[in-house]
N, C-alpha and C. Protein backbone atom coordinates (compact mmCIF):
# COMPACT_ATOMS: atom_id res chain seq x y z
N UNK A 1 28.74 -42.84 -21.88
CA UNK A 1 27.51 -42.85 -21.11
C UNK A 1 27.20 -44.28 -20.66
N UNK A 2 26.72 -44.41 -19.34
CA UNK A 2 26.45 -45.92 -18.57
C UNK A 2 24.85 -46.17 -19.44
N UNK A 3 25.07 -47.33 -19.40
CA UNK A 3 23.74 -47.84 -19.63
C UNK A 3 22.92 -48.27 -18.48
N UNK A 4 21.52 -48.22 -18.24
CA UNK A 4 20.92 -48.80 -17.05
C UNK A 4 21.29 -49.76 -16.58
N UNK A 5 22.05 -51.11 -17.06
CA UNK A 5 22.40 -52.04 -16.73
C UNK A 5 23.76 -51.45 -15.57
N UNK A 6 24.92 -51.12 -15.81
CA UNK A 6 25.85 -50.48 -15.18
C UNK A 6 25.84 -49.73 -14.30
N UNK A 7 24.44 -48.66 -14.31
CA UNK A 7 24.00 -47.46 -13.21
C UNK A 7 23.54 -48.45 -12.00
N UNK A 8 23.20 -49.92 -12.56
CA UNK A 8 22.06 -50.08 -11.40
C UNK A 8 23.07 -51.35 -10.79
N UNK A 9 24.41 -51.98 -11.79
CA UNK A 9 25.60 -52.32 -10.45
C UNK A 9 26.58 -51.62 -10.20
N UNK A 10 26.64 -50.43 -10.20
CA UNK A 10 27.37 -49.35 -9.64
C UNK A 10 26.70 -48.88 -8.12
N UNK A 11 25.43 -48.93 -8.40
CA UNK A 11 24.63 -48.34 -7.16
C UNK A 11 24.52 -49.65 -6.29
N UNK A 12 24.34 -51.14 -6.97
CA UNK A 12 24.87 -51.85 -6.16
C UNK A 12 25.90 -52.38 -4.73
N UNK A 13 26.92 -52.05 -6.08
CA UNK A 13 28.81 -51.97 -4.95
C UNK A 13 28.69 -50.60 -4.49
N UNK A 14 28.25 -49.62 -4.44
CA UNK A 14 27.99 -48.53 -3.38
C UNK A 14 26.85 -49.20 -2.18
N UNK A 15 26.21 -49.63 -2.52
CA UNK A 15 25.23 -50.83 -1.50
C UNK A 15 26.23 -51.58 -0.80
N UNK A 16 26.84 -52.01 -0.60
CA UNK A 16 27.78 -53.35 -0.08
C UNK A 16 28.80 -51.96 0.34
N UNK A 17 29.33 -51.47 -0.05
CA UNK A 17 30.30 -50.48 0.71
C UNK A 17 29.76 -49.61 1.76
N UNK A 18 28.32 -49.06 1.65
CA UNK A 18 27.44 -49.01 2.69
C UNK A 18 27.40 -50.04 3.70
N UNK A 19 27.63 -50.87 3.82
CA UNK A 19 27.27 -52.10 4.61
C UNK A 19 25.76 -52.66 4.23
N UNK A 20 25.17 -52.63 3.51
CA UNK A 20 24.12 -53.38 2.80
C UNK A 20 24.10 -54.71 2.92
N UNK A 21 22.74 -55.38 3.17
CA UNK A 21 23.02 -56.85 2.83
C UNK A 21 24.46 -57.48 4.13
N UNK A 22 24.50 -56.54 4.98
CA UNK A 22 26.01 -57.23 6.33
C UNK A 22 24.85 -56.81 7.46
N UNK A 23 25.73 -57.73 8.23
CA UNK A 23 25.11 -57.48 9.58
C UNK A 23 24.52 -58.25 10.64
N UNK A 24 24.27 -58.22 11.47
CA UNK A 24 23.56 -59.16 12.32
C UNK A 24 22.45 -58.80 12.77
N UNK A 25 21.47 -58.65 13.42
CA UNK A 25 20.05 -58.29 14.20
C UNK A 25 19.79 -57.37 14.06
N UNK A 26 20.01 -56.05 14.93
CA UNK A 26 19.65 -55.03 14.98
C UNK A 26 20.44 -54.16 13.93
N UNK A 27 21.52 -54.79 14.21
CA UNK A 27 22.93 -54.25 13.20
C UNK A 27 22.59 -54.63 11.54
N UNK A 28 21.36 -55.57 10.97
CA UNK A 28 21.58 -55.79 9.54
C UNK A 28 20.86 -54.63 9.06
N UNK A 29 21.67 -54.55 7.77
CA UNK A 29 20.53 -53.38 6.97
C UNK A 29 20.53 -54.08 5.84
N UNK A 30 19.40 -54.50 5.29
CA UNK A 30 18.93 -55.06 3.86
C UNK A 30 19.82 -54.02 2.74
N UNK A 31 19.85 -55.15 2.15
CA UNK A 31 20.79 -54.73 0.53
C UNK A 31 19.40 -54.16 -0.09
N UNK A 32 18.81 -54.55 -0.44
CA UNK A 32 17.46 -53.61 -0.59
C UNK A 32 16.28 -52.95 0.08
N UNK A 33 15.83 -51.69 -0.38
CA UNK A 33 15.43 -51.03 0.91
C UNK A 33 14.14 -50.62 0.06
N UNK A 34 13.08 -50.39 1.15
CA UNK A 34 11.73 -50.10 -0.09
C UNK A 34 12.03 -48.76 0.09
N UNK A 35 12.80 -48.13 0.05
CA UNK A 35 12.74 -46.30 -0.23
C UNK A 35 13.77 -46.44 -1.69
N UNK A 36 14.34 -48.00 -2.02
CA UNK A 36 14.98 -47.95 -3.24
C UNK A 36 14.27 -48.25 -4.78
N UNK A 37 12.70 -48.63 -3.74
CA UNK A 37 12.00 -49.04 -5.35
C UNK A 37 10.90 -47.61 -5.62
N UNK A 38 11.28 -47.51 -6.49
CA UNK A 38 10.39 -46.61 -6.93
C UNK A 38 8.96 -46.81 -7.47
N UNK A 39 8.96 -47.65 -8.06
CA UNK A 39 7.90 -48.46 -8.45
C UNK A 39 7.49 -49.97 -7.97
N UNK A 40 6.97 -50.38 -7.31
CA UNK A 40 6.85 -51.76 -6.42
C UNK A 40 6.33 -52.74 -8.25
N UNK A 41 6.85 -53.60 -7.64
CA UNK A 41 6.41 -54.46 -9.19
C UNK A 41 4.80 -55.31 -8.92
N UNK A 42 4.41 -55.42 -7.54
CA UNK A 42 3.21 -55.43 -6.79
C UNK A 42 2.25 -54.68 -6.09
N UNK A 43 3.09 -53.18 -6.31
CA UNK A 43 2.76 -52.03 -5.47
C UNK A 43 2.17 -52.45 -4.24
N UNK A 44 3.54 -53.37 -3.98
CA UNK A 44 3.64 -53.44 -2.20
C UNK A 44 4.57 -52.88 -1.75
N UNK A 45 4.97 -51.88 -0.81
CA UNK A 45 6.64 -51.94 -0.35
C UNK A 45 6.04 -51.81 1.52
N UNK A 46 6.53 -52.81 2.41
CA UNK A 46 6.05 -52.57 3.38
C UNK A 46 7.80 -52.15 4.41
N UNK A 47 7.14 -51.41 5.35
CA UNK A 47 8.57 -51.65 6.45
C UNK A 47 7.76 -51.68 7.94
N UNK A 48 8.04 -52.51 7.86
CA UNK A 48 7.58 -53.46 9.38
C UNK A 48 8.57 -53.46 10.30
N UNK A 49 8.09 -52.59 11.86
CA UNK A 49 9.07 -52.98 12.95
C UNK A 49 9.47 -54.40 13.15
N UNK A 50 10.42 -54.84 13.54
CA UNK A 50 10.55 -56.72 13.77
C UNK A 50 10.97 -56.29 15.52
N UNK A 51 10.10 -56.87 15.98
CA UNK A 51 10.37 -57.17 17.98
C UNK A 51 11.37 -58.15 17.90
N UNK A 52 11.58 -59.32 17.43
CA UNK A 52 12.15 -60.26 17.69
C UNK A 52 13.25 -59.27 17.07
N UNK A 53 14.25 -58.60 16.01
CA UNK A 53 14.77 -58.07 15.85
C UNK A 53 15.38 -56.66 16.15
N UNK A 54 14.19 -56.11 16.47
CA UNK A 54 14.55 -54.83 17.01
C UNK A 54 14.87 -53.79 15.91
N UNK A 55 14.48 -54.05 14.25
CA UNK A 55 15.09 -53.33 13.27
C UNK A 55 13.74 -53.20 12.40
N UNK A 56 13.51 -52.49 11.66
CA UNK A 56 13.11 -51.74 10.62
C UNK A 56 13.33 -53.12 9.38
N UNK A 57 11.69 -53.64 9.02
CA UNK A 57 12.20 -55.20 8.11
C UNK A 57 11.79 -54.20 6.59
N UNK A 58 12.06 -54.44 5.64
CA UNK A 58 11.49 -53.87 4.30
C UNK A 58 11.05 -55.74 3.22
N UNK A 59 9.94 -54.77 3.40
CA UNK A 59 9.17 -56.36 2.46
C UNK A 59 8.79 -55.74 0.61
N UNK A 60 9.09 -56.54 0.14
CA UNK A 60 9.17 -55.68 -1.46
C UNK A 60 7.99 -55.98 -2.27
N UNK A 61 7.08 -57.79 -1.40
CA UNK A 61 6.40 -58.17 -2.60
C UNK A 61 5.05 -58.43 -1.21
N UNK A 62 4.11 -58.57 -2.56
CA UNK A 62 2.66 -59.00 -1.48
C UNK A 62 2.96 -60.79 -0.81
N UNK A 63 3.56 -61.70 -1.18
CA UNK A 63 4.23 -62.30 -0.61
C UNK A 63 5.04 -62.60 0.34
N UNK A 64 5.97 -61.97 0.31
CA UNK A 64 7.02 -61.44 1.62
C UNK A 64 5.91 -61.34 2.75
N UNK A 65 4.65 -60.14 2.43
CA UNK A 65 4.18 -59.40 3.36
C UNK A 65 2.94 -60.20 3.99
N UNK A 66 2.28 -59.95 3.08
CA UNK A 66 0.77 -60.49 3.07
C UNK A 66 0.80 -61.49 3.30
N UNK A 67 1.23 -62.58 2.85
CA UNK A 67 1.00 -64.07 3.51
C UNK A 67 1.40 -64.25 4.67
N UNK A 68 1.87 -63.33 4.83
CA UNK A 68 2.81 -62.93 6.96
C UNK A 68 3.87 -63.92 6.97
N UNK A 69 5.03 -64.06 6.21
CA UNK A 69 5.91 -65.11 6.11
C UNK A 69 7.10 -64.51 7.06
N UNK A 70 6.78 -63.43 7.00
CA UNK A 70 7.53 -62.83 8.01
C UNK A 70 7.32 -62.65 9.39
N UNK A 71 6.04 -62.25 9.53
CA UNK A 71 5.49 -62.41 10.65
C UNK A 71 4.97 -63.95 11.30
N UNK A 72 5.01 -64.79 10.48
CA UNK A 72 5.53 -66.13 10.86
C UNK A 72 6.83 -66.52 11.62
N UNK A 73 7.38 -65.97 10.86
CA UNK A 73 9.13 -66.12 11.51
C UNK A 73 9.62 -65.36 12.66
N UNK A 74 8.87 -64.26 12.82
CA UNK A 74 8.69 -63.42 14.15
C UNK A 74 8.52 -64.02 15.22
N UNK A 75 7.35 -65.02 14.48
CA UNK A 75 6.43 -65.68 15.87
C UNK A 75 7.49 -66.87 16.37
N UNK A 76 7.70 -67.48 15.51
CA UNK A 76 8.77 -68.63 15.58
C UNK A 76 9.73 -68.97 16.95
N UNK A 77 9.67 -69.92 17.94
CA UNK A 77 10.61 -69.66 18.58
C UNK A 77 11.92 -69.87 18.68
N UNK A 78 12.12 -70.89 17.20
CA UNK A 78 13.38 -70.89 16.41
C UNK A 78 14.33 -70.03 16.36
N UNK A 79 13.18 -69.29 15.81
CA UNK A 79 14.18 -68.14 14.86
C UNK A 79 14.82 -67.09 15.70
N UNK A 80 16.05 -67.00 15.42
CA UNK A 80 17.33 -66.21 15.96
C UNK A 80 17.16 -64.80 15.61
N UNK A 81 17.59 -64.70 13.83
CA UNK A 81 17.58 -63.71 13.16
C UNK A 81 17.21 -63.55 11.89
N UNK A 82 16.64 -62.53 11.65
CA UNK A 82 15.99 -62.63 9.92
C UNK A 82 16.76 -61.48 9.31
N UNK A 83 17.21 -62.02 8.37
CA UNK A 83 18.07 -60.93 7.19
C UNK A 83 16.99 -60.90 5.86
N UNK A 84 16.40 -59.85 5.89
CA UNK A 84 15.64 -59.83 4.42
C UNK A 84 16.46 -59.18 3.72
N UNK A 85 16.09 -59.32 2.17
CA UNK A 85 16.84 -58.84 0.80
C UNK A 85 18.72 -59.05 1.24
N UNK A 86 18.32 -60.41 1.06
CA UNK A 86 20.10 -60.49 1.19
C UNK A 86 20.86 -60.95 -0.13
N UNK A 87 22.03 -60.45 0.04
CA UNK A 87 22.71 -60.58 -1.30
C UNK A 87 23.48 -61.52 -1.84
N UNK A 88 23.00 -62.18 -3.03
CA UNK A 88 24.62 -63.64 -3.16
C UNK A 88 25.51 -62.92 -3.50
N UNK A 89 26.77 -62.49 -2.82
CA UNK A 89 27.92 -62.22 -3.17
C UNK A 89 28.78 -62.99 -2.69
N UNK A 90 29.97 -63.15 -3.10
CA UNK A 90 30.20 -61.92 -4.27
C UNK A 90 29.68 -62.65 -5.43
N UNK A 91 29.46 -61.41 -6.35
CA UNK A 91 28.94 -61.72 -7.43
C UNK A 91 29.20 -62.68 -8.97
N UNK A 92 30.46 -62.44 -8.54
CA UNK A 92 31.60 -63.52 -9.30
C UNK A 92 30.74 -64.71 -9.15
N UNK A 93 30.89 -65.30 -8.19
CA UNK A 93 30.44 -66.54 -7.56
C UNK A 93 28.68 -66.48 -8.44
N UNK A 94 28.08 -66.07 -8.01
CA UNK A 94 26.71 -66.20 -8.52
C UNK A 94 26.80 -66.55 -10.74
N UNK A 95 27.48 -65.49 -11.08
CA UNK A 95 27.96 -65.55 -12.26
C UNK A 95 28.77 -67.16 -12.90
N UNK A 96 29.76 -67.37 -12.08
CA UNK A 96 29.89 -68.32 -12.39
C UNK A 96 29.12 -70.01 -12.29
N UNK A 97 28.18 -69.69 -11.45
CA UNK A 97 27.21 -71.02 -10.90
C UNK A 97 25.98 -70.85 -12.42
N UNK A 98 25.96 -69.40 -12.59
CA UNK A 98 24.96 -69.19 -13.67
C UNK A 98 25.60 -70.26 -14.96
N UNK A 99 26.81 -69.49 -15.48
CA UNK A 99 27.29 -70.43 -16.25
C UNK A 99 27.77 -71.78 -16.77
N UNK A 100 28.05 -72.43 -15.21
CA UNK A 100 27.41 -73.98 -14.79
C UNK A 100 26.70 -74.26 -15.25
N UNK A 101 25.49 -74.04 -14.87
CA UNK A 101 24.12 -74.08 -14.83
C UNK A 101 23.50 -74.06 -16.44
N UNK A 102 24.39 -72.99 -17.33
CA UNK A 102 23.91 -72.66 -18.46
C UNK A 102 22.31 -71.96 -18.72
N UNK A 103 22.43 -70.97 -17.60
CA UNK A 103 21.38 -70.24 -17.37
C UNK A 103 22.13 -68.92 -17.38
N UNK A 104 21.36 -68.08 -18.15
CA UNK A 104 21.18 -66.75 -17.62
C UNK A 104 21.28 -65.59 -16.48
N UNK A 105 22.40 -65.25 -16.28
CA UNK A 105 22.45 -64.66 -14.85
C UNK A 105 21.54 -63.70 -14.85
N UNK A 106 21.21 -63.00 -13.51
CA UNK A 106 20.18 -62.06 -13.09
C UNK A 106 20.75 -60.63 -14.07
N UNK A 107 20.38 -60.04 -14.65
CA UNK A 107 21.11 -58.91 -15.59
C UNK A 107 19.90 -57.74 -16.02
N UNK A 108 20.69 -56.48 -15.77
CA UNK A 108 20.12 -55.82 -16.79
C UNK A 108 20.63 -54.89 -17.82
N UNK A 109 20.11 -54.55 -18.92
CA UNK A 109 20.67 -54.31 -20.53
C UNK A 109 21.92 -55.09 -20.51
N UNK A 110 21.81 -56.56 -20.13
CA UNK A 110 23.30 -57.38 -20.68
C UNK A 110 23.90 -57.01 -19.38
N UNK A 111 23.86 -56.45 -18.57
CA UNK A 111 24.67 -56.20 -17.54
C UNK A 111 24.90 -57.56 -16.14
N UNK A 112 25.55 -58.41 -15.73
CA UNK A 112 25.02 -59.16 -14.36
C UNK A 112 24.89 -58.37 -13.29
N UNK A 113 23.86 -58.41 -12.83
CA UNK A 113 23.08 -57.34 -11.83
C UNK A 113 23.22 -58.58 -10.03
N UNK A 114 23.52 -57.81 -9.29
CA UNK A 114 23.45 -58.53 -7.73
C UNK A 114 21.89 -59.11 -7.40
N UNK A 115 21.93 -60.19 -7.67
CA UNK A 115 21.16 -61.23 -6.93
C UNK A 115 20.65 -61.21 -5.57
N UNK A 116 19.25 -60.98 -5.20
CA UNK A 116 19.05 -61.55 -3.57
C UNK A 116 18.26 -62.72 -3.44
N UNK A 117 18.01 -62.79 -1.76
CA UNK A 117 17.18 -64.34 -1.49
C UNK A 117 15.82 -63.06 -0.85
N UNK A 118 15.18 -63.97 -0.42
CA UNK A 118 13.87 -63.07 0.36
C UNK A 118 14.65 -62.84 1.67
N UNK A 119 14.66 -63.86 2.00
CA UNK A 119 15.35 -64.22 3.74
C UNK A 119 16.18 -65.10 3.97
N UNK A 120 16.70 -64.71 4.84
CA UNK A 120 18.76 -65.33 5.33
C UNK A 120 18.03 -65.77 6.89
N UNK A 121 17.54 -66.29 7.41
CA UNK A 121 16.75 -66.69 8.25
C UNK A 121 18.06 -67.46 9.87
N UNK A 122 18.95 -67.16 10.72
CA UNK A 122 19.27 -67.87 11.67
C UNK A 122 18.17 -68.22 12.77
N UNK A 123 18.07 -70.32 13.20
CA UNK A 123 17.43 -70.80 13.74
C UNK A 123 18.09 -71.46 14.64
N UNK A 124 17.71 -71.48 15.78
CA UNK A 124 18.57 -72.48 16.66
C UNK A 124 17.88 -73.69 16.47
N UNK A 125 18.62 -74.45 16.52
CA UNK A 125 18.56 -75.98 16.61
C UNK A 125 19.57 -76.62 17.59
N UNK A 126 19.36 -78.14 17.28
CA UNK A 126 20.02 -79.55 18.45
C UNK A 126 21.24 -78.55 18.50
N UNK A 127 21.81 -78.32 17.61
CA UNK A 127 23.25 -78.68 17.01
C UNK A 127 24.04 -77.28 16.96
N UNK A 128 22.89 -76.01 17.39
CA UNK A 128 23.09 -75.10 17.74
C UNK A 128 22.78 -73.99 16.59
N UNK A 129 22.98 -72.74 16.44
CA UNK A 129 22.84 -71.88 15.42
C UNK A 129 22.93 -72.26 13.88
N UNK A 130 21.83 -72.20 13.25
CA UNK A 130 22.12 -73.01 11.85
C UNK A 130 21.43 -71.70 10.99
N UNK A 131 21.82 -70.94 9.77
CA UNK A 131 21.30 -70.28 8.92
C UNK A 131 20.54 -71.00 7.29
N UNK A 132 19.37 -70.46 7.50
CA UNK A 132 18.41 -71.38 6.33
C UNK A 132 18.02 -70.11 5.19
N UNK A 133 17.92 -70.31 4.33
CA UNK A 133 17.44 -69.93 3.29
C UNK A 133 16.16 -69.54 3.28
N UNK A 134 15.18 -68.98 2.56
CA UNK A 134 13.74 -68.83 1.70
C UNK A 134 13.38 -67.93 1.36
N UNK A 135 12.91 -68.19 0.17
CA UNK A 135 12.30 -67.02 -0.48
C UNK A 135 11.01 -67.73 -0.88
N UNK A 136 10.15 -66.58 -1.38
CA UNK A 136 8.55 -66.40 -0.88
C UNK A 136 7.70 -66.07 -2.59
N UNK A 137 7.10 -67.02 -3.23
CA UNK A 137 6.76 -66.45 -4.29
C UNK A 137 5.51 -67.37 -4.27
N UNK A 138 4.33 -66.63 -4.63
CA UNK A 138 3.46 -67.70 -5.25
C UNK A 138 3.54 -68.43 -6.71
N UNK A 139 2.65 -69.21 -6.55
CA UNK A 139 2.51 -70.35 -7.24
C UNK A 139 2.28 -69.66 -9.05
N UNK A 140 1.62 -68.84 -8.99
CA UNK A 140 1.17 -67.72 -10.23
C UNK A 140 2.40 -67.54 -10.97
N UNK A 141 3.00 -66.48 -9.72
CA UNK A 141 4.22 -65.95 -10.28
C UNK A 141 5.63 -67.03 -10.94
N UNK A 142 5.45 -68.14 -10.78
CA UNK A 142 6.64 -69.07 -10.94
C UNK A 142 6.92 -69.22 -12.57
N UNK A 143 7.39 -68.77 -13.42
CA UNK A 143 7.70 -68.43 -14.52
C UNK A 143 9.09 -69.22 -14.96
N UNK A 144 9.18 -69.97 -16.00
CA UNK A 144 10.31 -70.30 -16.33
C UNK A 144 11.72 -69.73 -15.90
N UNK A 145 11.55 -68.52 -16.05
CA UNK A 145 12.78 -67.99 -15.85
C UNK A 145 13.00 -67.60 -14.37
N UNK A 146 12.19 -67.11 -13.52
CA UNK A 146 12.27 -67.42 -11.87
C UNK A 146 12.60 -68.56 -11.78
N UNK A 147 12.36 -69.65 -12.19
CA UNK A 147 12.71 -71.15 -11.73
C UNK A 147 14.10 -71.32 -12.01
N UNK A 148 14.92 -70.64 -13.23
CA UNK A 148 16.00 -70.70 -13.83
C UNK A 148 16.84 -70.19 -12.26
N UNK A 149 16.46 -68.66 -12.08
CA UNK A 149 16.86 -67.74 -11.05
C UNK A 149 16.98 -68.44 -9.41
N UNK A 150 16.08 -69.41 -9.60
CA UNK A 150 15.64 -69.94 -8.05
C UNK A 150 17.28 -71.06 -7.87
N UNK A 151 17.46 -71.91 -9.37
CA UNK A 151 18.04 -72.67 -8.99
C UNK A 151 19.62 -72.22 -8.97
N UNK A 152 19.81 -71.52 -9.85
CA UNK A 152 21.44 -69.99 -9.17
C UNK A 152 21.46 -69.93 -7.37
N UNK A 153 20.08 -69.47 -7.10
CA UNK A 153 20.19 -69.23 -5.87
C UNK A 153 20.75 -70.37 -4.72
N UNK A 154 19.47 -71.42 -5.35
CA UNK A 154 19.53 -72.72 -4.33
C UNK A 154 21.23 -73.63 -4.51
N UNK A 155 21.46 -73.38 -5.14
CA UNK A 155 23.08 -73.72 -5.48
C UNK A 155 24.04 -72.86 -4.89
N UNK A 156 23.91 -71.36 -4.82
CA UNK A 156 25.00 -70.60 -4.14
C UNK A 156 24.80 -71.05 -2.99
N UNK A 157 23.57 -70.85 -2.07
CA UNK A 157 23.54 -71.33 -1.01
C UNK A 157 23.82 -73.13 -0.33
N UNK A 158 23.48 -74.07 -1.41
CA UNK A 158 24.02 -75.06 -1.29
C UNK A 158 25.73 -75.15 -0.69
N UNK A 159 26.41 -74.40 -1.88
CA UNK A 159 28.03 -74.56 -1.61
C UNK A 159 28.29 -74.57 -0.63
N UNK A 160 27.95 -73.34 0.28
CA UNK A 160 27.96 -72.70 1.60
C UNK A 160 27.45 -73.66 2.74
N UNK A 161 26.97 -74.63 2.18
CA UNK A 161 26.17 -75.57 3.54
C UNK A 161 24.90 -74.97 3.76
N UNK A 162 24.75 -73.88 2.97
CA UNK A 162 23.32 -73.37 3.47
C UNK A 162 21.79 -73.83 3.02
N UNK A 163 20.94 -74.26 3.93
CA UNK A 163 19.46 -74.74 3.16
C UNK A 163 19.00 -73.94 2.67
């Protein structure tokens, strides 16, 4: 018998074989989808048309939503394309930066569970198409161990050249 930890990266790599978390504009579909939470951990789950995108956005936290960080980036005349709930894969990679790090990978019952960012954000700039990073948390929520989680993140994306 699987343990919750295993059910929930099994349903993962069925996520990514879906094309989850791939894609470009109209074409991305978030690795996480608010018809996947059952329980909002803010009892927020929003899905917002995106104009500048043309796609169906899923926002998971009152953050994402409510502070309009998204609808900031809408407005933006930067901004290219927004990928919400995107995934560090492969997961190897995230795992091993954890252990660098000597932090704790993202897991559940012991399991390493797939990692996301809020937003995968493409901006044009001088220098032409550049992809940036951010994720969206208040100040409240910042907990030792999110900070642990933040800096996994800010490092995968580092490697990559990514802000």
């Amino acid at each position: 018998m699987m343990n919750r930890g295993s059910t929930i990266l099994k349903t993962q790599m069925n996520r990514l074989k879906d094309g989850r978390g791939q894609g470009y504009g109209k074409d991305y579909k978030p690795f996480i989808q608010v018809s996947d939470n059952k329980a909002p951990s803010e009892g927020y789950l929003i899905r917002e048309l995106g104009w500048k995108t043309d796609r169906i956005h899923h926002t998971l936290s009152k953050g994402e939503c409510c502070c309009r960080y998204l609808m900031v980036l809408s407005w933006s005349d930067a901004v290219v394309d927004i990928r919400e709930q995107y995934p560090l894969t492969p997961i190897e990679r995230s795992i091993e930066i954890a252990d660098q790090l000597n932090i704790k990978h993202a897991h559940q019952d012991n399991v390493p569970v797939i990692a996301t960012t809020d937003f995968n954000i493409t901006i044009e700039t001088e220098k032409g198409l550049e992809d940036i990073v951010r994720t969206v948390k208040p100040p409240s929520d910042l907990t030792p161990r999110t900070i642990e989680l933040f800096q996994i993140e800010k490092t995968f994306f580092e490697e990559q050249g990514i802000n």
